[in-house]
Every structure is written in structure tokens, then in C-alpha cells.
C-alpha atoms as a PDB file:
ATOM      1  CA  UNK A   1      73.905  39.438  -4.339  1.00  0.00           C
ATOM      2  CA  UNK A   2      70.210  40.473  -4.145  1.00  0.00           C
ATOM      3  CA  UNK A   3      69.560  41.788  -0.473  1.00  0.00           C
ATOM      4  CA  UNK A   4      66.085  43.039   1.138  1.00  0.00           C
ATOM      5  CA  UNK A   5      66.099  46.071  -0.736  1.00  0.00           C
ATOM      6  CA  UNK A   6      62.255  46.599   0.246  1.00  0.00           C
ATOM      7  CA  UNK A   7      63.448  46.973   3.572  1.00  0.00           C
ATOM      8  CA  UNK A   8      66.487  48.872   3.438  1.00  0.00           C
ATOM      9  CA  UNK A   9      66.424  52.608   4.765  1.00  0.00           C
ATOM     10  CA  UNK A  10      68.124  55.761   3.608  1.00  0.00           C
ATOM     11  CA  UNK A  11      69.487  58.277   5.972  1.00  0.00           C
ATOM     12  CA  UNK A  12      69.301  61.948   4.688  1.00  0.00           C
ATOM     13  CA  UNK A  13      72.144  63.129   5.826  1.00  0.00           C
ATOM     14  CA  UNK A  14      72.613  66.937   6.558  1.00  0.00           C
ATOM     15  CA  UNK A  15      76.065  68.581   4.248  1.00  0.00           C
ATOM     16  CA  UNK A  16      76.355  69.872   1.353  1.00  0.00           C
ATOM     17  CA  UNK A  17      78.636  67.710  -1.258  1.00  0.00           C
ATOM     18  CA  UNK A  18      81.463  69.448  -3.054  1.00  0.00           C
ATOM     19  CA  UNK A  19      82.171  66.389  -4.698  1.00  0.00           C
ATOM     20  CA  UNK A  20      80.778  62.736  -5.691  1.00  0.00           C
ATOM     21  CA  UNK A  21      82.477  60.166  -3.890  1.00  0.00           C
ATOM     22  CA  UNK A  22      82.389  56.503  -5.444  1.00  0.00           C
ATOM     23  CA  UNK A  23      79.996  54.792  -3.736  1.00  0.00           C
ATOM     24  CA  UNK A  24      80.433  50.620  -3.499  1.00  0.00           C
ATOM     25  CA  UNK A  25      78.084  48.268  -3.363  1.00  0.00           C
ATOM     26  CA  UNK A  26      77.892  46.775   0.344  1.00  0.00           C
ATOM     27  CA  UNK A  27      78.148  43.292   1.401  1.00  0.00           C
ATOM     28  CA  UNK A  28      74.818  41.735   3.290  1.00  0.00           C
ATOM     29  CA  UNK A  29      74.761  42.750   6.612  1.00  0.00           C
ATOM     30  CA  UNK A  30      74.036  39.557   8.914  1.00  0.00           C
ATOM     31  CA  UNK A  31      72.871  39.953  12.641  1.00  0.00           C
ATOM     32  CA  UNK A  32      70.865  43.033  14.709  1.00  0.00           C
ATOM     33  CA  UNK A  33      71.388  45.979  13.509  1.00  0.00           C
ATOM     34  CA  UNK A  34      69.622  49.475  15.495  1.00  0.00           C
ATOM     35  CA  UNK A  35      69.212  52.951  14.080  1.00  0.00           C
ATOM     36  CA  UNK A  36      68.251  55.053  17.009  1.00  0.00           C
ATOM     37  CA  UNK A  37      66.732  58.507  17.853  1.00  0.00           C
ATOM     38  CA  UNK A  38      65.587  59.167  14.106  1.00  0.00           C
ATOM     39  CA  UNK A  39      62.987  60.793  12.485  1.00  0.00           C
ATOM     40  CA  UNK A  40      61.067  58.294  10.816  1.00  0.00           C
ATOM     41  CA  UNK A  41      58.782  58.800   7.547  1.00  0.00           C
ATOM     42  CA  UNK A  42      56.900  55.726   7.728  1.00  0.00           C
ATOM     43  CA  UNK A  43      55.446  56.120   4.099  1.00  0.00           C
ATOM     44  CA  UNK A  44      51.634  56.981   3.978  1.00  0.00           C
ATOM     45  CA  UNK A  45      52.067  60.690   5.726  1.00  0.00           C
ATOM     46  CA  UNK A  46      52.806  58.819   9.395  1.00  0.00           C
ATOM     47  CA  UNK A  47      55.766  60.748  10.907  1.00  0.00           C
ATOM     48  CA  UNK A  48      57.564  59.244  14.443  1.00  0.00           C
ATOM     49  CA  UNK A  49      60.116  61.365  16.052  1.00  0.00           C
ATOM     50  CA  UNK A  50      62.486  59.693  18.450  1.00  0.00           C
ATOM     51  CA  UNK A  51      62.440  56.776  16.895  1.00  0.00           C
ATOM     52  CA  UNK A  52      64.360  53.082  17.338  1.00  0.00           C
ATOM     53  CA  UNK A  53      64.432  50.590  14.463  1.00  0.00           C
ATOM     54  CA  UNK A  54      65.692  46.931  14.903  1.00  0.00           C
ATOM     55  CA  UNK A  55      66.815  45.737  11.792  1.00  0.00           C
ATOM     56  CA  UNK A  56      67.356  41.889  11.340  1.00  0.00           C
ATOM     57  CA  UNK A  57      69.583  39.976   8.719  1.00  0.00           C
ATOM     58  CA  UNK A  58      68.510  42.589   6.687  1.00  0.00           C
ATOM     59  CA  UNK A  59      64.355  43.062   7.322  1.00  0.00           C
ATOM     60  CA  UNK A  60      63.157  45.191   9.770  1.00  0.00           C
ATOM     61  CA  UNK A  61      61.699  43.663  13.229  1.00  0.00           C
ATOM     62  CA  UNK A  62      60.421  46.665  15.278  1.00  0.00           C
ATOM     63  CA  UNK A  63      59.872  49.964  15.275  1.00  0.00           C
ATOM     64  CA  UNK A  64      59.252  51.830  18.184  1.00  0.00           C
ATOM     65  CA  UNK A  65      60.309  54.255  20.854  1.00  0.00           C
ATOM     66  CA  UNK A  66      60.852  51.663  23.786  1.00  0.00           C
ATOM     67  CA  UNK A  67      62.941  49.467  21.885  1.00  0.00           C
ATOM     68  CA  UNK A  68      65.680  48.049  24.465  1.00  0.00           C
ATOM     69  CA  UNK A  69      69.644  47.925  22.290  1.00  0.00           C
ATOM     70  CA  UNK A  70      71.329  44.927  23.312  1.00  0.00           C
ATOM     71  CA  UNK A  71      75.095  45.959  24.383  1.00  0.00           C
ATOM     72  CA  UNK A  72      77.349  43.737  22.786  1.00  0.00           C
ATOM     73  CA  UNK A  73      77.571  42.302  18.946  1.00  0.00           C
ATOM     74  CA  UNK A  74      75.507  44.770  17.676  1.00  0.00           C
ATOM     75  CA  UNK A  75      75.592  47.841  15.287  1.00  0.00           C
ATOM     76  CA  UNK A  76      73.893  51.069  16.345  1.00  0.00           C
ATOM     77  CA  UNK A  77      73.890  54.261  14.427  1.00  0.00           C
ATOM     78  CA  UNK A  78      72.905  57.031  16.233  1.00  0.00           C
ATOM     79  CA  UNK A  79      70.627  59.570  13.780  1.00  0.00           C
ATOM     80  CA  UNK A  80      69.274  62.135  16.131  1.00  0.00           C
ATOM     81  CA  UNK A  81      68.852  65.427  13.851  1.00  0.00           C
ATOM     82  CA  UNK A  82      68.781  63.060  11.075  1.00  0.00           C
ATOM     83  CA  UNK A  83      65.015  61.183   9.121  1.00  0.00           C
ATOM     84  CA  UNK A  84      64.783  57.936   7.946  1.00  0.00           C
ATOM     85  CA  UNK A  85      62.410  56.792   5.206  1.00  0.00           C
ATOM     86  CA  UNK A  86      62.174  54.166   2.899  1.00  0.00           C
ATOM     87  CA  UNK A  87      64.344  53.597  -0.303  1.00  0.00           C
ATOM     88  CA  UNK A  88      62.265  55.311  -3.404  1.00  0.00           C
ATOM     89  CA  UNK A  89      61.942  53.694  -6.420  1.00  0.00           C
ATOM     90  CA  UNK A  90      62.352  55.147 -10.226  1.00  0.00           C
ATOM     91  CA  UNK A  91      59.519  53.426 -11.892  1.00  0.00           C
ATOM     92  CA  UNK A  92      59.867  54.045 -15.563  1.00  0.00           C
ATOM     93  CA  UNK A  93      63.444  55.721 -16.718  1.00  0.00           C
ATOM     94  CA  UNK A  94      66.184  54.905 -18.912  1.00  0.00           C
ATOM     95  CA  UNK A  95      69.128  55.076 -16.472  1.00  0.00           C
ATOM     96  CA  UNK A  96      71.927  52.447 -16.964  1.00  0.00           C
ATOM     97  CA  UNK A  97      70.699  52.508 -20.456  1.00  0.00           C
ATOM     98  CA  UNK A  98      71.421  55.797 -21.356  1.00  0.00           C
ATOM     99  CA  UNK A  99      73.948  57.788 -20.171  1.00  0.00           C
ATOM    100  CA  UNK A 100      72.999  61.916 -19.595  1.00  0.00           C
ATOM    101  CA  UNK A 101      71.462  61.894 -23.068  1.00  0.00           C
ATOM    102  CA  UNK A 102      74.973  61.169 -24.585  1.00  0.00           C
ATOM    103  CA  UNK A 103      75.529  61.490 -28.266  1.00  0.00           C
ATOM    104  CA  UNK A 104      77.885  58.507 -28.798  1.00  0.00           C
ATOM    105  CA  UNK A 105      76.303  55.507 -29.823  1.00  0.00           C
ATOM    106  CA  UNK A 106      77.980  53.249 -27.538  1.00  0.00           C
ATOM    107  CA  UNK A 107      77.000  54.741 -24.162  1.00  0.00           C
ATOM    108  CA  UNK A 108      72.988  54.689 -25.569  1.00  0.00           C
ATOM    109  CA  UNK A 109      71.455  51.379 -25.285  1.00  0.00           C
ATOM    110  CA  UNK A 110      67.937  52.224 -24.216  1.00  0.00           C
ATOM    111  CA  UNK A 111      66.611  51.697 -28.502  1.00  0.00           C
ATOM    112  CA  UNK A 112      66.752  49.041 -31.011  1.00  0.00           C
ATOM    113  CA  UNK A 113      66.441  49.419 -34.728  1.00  0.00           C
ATOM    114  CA  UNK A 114      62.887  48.643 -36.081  1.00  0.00           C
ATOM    115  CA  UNK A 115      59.967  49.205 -34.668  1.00  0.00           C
ATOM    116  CA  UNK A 116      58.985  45.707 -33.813  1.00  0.00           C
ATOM    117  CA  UNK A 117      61.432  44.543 -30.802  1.00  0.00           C
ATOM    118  CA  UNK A 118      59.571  42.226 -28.357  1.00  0.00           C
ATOM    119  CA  UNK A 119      62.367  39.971 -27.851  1.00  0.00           C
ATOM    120  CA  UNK A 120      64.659  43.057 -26.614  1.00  0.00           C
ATOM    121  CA  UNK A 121      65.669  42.347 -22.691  1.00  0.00           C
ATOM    122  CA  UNK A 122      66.423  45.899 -21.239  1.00  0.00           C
ATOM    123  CA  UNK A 123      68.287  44.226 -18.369  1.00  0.00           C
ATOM    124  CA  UNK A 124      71.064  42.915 -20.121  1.00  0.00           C
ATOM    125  CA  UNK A 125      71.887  46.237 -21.285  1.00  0.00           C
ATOM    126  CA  UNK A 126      71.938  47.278 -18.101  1.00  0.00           C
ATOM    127  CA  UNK A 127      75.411  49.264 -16.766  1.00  0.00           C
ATOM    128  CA  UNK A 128      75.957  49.449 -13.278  1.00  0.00           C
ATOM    129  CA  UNK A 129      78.993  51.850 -13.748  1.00  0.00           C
ATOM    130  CA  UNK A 130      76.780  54.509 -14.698  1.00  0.00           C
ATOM    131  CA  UNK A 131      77.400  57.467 -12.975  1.00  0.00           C
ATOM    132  CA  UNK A 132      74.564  58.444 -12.105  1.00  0.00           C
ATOM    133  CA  UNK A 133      73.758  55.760 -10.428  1.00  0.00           C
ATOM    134  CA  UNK A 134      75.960  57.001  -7.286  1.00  0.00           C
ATOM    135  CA  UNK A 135      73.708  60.443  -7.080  1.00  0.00           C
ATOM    136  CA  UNK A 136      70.665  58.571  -6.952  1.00  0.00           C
ATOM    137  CA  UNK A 137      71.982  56.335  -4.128  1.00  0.00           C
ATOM    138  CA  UNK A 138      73.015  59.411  -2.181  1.00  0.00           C
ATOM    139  CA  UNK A 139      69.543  60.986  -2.760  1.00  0.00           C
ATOM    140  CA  UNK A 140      67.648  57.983  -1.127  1.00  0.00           C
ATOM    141  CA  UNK A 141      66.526  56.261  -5.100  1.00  0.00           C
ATOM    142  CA  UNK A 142      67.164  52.320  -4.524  1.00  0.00           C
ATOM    143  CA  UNK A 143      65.472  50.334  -7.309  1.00  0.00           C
ATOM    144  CA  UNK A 144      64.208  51.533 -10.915  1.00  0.00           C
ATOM    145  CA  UNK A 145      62.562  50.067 -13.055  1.00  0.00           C
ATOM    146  CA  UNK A 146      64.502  50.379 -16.688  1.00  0.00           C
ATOM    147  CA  UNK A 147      62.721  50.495 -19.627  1.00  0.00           C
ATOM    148  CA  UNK A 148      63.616  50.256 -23.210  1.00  0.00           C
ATOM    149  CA  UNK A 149      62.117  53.401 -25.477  1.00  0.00           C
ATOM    150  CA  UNK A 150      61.612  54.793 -28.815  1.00  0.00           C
ATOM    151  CA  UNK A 151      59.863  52.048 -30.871  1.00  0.00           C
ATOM    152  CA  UNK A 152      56.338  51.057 -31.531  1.00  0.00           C
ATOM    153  CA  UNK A 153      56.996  47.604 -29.003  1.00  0.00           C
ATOM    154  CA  UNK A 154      59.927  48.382 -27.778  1.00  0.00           C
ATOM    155  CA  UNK A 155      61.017  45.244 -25.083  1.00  0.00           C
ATOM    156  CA  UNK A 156      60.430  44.183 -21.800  1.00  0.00           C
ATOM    157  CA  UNK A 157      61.306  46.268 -18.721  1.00  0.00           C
ATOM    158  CA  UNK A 158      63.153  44.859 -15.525  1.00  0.00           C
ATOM    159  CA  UNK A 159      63.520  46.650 -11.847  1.00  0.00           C
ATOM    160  CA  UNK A 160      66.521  46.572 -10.803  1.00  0.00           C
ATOM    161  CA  UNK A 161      68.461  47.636  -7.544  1.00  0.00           C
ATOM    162  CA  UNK A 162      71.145  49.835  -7.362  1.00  0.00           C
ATOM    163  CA  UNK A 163      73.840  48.176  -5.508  1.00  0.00           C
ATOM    164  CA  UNK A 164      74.904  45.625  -7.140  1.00  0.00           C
ATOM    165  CA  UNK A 165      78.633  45.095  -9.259  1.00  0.00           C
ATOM    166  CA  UNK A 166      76.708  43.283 -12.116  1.00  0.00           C
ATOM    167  CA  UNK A 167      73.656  43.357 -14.687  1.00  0.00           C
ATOM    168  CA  UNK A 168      72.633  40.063 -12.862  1.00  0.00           C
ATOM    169  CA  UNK A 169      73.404  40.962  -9.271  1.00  0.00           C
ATOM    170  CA  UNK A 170      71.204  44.547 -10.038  1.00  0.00           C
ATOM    171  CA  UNK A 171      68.041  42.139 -11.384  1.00  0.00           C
ATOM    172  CA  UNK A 172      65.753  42.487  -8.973  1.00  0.00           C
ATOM    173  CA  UNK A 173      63.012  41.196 -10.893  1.00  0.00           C
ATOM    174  CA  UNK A 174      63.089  40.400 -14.283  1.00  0.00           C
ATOM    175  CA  UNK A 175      60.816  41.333 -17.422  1.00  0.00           C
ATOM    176  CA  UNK A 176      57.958  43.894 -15.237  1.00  0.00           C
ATOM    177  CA  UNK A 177      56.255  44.966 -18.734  1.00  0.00           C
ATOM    178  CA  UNK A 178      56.193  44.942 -21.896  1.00  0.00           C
ATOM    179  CA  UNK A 179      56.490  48.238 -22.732  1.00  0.00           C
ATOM    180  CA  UNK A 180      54.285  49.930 -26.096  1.00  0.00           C
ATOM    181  CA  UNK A 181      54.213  53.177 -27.784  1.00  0.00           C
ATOM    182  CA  UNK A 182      50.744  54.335 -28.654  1.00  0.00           C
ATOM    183  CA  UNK A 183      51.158  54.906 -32.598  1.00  0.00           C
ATOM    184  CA  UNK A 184      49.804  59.164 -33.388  1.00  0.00           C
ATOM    185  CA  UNK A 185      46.658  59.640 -34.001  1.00  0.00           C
ATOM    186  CA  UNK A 186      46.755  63.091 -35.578  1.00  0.00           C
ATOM    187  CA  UNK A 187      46.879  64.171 -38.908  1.00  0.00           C
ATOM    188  CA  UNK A 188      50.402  65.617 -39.874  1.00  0.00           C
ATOM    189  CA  UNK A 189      50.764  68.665 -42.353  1.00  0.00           C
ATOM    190  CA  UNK A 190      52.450  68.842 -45.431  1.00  0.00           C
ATOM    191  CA  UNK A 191      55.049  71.067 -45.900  1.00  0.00           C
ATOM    192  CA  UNK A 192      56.373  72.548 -48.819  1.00  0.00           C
ATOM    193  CA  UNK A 193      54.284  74.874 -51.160  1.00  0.00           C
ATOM    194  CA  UNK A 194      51.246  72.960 -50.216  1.00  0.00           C
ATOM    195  CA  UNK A 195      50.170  75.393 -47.894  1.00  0.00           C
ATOM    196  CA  UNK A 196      50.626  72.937 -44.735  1.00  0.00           C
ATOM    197  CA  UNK A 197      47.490  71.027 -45.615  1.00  0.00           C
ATOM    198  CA  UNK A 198      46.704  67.270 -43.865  1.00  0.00           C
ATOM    199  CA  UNK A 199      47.921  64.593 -45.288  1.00  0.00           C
ATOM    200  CA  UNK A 200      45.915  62.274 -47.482  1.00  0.00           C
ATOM    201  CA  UNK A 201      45.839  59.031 -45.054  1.00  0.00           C
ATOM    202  CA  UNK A 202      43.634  59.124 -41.999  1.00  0.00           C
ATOM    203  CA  UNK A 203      45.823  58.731 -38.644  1.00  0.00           C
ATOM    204  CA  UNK A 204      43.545  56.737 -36.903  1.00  0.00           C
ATOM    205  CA  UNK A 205      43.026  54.010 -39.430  1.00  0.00           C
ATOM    206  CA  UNK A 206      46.824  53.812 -39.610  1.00  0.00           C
ATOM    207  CA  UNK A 207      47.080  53.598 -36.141  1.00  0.00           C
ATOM    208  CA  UNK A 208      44.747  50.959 -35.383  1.00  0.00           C
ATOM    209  CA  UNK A 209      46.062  48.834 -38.704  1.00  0.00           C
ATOM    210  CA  UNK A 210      49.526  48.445 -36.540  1.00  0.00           C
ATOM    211  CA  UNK A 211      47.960  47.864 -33.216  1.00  0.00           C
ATOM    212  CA  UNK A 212      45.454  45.594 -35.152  1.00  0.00           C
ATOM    213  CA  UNK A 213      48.833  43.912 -36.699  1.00  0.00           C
ATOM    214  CA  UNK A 214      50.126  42.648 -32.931  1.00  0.00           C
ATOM    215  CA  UNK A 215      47.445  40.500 -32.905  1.00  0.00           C
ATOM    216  CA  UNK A 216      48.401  38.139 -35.328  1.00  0.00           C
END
């Protein structure tokens, strides 16, 4: 289910880990919800010690330092010592596609064959069991946005939020880009007994030929 992730905080919680726990996605939260006496980075250098934030069926109302906690049906977290700041966002990466630069084929899915692929979808190769997904989580990274590499047009991009069981519960919004790979524009050597001397073809006119070739 796709939540409010704009609006959804991480705590930075002191500790060190001596081991990755499994981390589940979370149901919606409905109702008030208060996270009081924090530290909060507000995002553009603003810093607000002391801090109480009223959280809403999942947007945040107020923030503030007078903010009155109702006493009954409510959730309060108490993060004194601890700073609050909002979820950060990978915005061009390969995870869920690729897992830690693995060499079997199966666990890579971030490259087609070809180098013409402007009908590949990186978000249905998405994997939400990745396991690196859980480390990011923990390290206050909420939404990336995953796109396909390698080729000259590789695909289309989609951002995507980490909690989520499935491809289509993770789609947070759907084909961001279309992402291309500028063709090389320098001359490369010969090897061999030739000495190492440039090629006979000029780079740039090759170049531009291809670009000039996704026009038609």
C-alpha cells in the first residue's frame, strides 16, 4: 500500500548494530500520532531542539514546541537525545536491480541486451527482498529512484519506496526518465604493433550519427 512517504520521518537512533535485523514493511498508521522532545532537521539548514511533531493519518500537522499531546488514543514516542529529519531519497542507483555487484546472472537485472531498449520498465524488475534494502531503511534512505544502465537508451526509470512487500506496492511513481548514455566522443587507440595510433573513424561523427538515429 503506498503511504505518505514524503512525510514520513526517520529517527537516528543512537547503538551500534552487531547484526541486521529483518525489517517489515509497516501497515498505515491511522489517527494522531506525536514524536516529542526531538531534535528536528527541518531540511534547508533550520535546526529546532525540543521539538513536538503531530503527525496525522500519516502527514504531518504541526510542528512546534507548545504543541499540547492529547492523553488518550494516541501514540507518543518520546526522542529526547534522539534527531528527526526527513526520509532521504537515492535518486539515480541500481538497487533492487542489482544485487552487491553479483556475478550470477539471475540476481542482475539492471541491463538488457542491445543497445536500443526504450520499451525496458526498470520497475518490474524491481526486488523488494533485496538485502540491502533493510540497511538503507535503518540509515534514514526511503525512496530511490531505480534506473536501468549500461546501454546507449537503456529504459525508463521509476521511484520507488522502500516499504513495500511488492514491485507494485514499492511504485511510487512510475516511468521518472528515460534514461540515455552519451555515446564517447574520443578517439580510441589501436593496439597491437600499430604503435597505439587513433583509429581511422572520427568519434564525434559516430557519435552524433546514433544520437542523430533516435530521431527517426
Amino acid at each position: 500500500m503506498k503511504k505518505y512517504i514524503n512525510f514520513i520521518l526517520a529517527l537516528s537512533l543512537s547503538g551500534t548494530a552487531l547484526a541486521q535485523e529483518t525489517i517489515y514493511p509497516a501497515p498505515a498508521y491511522k489517527g494522531l500520532l506525536f514524536i516529542k522532545n526531538a531534535t528536528v532537521h527541518v531540511g534547508n539548514g533550520q535546526v529546532l531542539t525540543n521539538t513536538t511533531i503531530q503527525v496525522n493519518n500519516g502527514k504531518i500537522e504541526k510542528i512546534g514546541t507548545q504543541i499540547p499531546i492529547p492523553v488518550d488514543d494516541v501514540k507518543v514516542f518520546d526522542a529526547t537525545g534522539k534527531h528527526v529529519y526527513p526520509g532521504l531519497i537515492l535518486s539515480n542507483t541500481t538497487i533492487g536491480l542489482r544485487e552487491i555487484s553479483s556475478q550470477v546472472r539471475g540476481s542482475n537485472d539492471y541491463r538488457e541486451l542491445g543497445d536500443f531498449n526504450p520499451n525496458v520498465k526498470s520497475i518490474v524488475a524491481y526486488n523488494t527482498d533485496s538485502r540491502i534494502i533493510n540497511t538503507l531503511r535503518s540509515n534514514g534512505i526511503l525512496l530511490a529512484n531505480i534506473a536501468p544502465q549500461g546501454s546507449f537508451l537503456a529504459g525508463t526509470s521509476s521511484t520507488v519506496q522502500f516499504d513495500a512487500w511488492t514491485w507494485e506496492d514499492a511504485a511510487y511513481k512510475n516511468n521518472t526518465a528515460m534514461h540515455f548514455f552519451m555515446p564517447s566522443l574520443l578517439a580510441r587507440t589501436r593496439g597491437g604493433f600499430g604503435g597505439g595510433q587513433p583509429g581511422d573513424s572520427d568519434p564525434v561523427k559516430a557519435a552524433m550519427e546514433r544520437i542523430e538515429k533516435l530521431k527517426v
